[in-house]
C-alpha atoms as a PDB file:
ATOM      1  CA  UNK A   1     139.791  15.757  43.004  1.00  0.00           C
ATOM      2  CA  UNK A   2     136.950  14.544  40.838  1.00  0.00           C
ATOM      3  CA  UNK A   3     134.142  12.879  42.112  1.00  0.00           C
ATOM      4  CA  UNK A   4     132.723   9.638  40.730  1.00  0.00           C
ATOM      5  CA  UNK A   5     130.422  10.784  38.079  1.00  0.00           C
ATOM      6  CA  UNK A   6     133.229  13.514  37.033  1.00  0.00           C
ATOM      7  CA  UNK A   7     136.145  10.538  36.845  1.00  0.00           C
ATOM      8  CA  UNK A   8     133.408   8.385  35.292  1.00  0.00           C
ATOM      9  CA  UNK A   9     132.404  10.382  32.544  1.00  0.00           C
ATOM     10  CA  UNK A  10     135.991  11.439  32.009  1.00  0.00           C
ATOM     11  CA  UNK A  11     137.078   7.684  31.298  1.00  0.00           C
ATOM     12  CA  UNK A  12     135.195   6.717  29.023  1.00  0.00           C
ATOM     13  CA  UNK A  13     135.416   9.874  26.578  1.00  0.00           C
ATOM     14  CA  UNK A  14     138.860   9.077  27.337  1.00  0.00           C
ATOM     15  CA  UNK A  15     138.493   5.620  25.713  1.00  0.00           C
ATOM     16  CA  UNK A  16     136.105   6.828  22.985  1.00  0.00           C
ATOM     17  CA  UNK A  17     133.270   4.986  24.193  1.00  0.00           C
ATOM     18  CA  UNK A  18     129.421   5.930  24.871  1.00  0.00           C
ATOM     19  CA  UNK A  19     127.213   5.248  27.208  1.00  0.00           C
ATOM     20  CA  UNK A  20     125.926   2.158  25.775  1.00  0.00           C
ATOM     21  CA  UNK A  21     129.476   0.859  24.635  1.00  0.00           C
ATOM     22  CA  UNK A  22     130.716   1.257  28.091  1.00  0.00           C
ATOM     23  CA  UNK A  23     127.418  -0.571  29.264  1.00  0.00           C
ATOM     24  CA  UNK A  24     127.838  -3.349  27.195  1.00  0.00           C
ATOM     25  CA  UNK A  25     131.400  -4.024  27.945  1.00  0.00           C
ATOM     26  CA  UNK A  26     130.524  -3.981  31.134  1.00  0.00           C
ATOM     27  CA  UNK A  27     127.256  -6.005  31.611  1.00  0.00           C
ATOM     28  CA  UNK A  28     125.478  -2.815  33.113  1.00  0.00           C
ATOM     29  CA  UNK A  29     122.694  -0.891  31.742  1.00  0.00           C
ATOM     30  CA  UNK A  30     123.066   2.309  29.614  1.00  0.00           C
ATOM     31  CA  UNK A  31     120.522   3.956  31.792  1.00  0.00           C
ATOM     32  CA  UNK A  32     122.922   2.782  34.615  1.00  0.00           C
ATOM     33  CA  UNK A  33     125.860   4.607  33.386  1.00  0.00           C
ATOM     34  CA  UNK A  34     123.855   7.421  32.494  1.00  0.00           C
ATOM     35  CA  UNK A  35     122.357   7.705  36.091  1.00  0.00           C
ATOM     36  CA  UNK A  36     126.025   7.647  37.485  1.00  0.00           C
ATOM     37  CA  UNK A  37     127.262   9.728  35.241  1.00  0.00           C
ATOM     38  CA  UNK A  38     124.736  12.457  36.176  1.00  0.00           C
ATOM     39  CA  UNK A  39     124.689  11.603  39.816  1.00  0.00           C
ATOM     40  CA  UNK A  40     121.103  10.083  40.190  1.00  0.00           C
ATOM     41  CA  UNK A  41     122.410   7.096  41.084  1.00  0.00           C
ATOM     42  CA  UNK A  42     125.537   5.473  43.082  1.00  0.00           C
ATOM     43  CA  UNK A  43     127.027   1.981  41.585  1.00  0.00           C
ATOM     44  CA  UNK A  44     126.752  -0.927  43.551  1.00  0.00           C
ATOM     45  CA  UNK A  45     129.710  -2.713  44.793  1.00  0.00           C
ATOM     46  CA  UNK A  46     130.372  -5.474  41.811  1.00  0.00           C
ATOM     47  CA  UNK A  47     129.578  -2.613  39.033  1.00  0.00           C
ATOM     48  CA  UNK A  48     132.274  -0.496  41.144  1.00  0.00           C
ATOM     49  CA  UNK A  49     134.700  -3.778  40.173  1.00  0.00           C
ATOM     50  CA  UNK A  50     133.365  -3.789  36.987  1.00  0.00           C
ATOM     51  CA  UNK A  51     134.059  -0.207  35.925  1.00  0.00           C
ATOM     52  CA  UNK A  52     137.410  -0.254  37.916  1.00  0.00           C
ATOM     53  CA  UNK A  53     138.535  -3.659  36.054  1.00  0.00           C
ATOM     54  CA  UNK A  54     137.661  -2.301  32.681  1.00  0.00           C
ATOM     55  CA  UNK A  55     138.907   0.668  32.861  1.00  0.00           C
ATOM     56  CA  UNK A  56     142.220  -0.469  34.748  1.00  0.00           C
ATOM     57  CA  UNK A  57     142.093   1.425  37.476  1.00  0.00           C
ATOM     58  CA  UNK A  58     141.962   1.614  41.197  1.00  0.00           C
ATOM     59  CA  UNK A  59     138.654   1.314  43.271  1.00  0.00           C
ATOM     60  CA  UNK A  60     139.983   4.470  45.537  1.00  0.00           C
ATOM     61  CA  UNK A  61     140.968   6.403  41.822  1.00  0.00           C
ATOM     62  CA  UNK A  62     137.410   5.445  40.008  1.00  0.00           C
ATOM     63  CA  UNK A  63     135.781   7.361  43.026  1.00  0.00           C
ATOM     64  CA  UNK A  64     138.017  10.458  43.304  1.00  0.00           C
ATOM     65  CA  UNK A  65     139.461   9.287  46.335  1.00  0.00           C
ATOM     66  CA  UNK A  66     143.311   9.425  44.722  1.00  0.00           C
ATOM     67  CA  UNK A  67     144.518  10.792  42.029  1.00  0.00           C
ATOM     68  CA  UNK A  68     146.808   7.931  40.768  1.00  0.00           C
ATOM     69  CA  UNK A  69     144.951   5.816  38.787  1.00  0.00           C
ATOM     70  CA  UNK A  70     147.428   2.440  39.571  1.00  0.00           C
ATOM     71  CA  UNK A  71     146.423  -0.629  41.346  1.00  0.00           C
ATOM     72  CA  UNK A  72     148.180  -2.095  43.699  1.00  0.00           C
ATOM     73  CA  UNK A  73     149.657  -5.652  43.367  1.00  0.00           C
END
């Protein structure tokens, strides 16, 4: 399964968004993304939520933990 930066980076091509898009939306910074996306850095806890929510996805998915992206209720 993919790791973080790999499902990461594969989300938000998949929504047609860059770095600083995604970062705005968001409420991180682009050098944030960027530094997850390449692995330098790991996300915090409320940018984990933050990524998870916008993208629609599940905490355990967004960190290549399962490879259904749907939340449970």
């Amino acid at each position: 399964m993919p790791a973080f930066d790999e499902r990461l980076k594969e989300l938000r091509k998949t929504h047609g968004l860059t770095q600083k898009q995604l970062a705005t939306e968001t409420n991180l910074s682009e050098r944030g993304v960027q530094n997850y996306e390449i692995s330098k850095r790991k996300p915090e806890y409320d940018s984990l939520i933050a990524l998870a929510d916008y993208f629609d996805v599940s905490l355990d998915y967004l960190v290549g933990r399962s490879s259904s992206p749907e939340r449970l209720p």
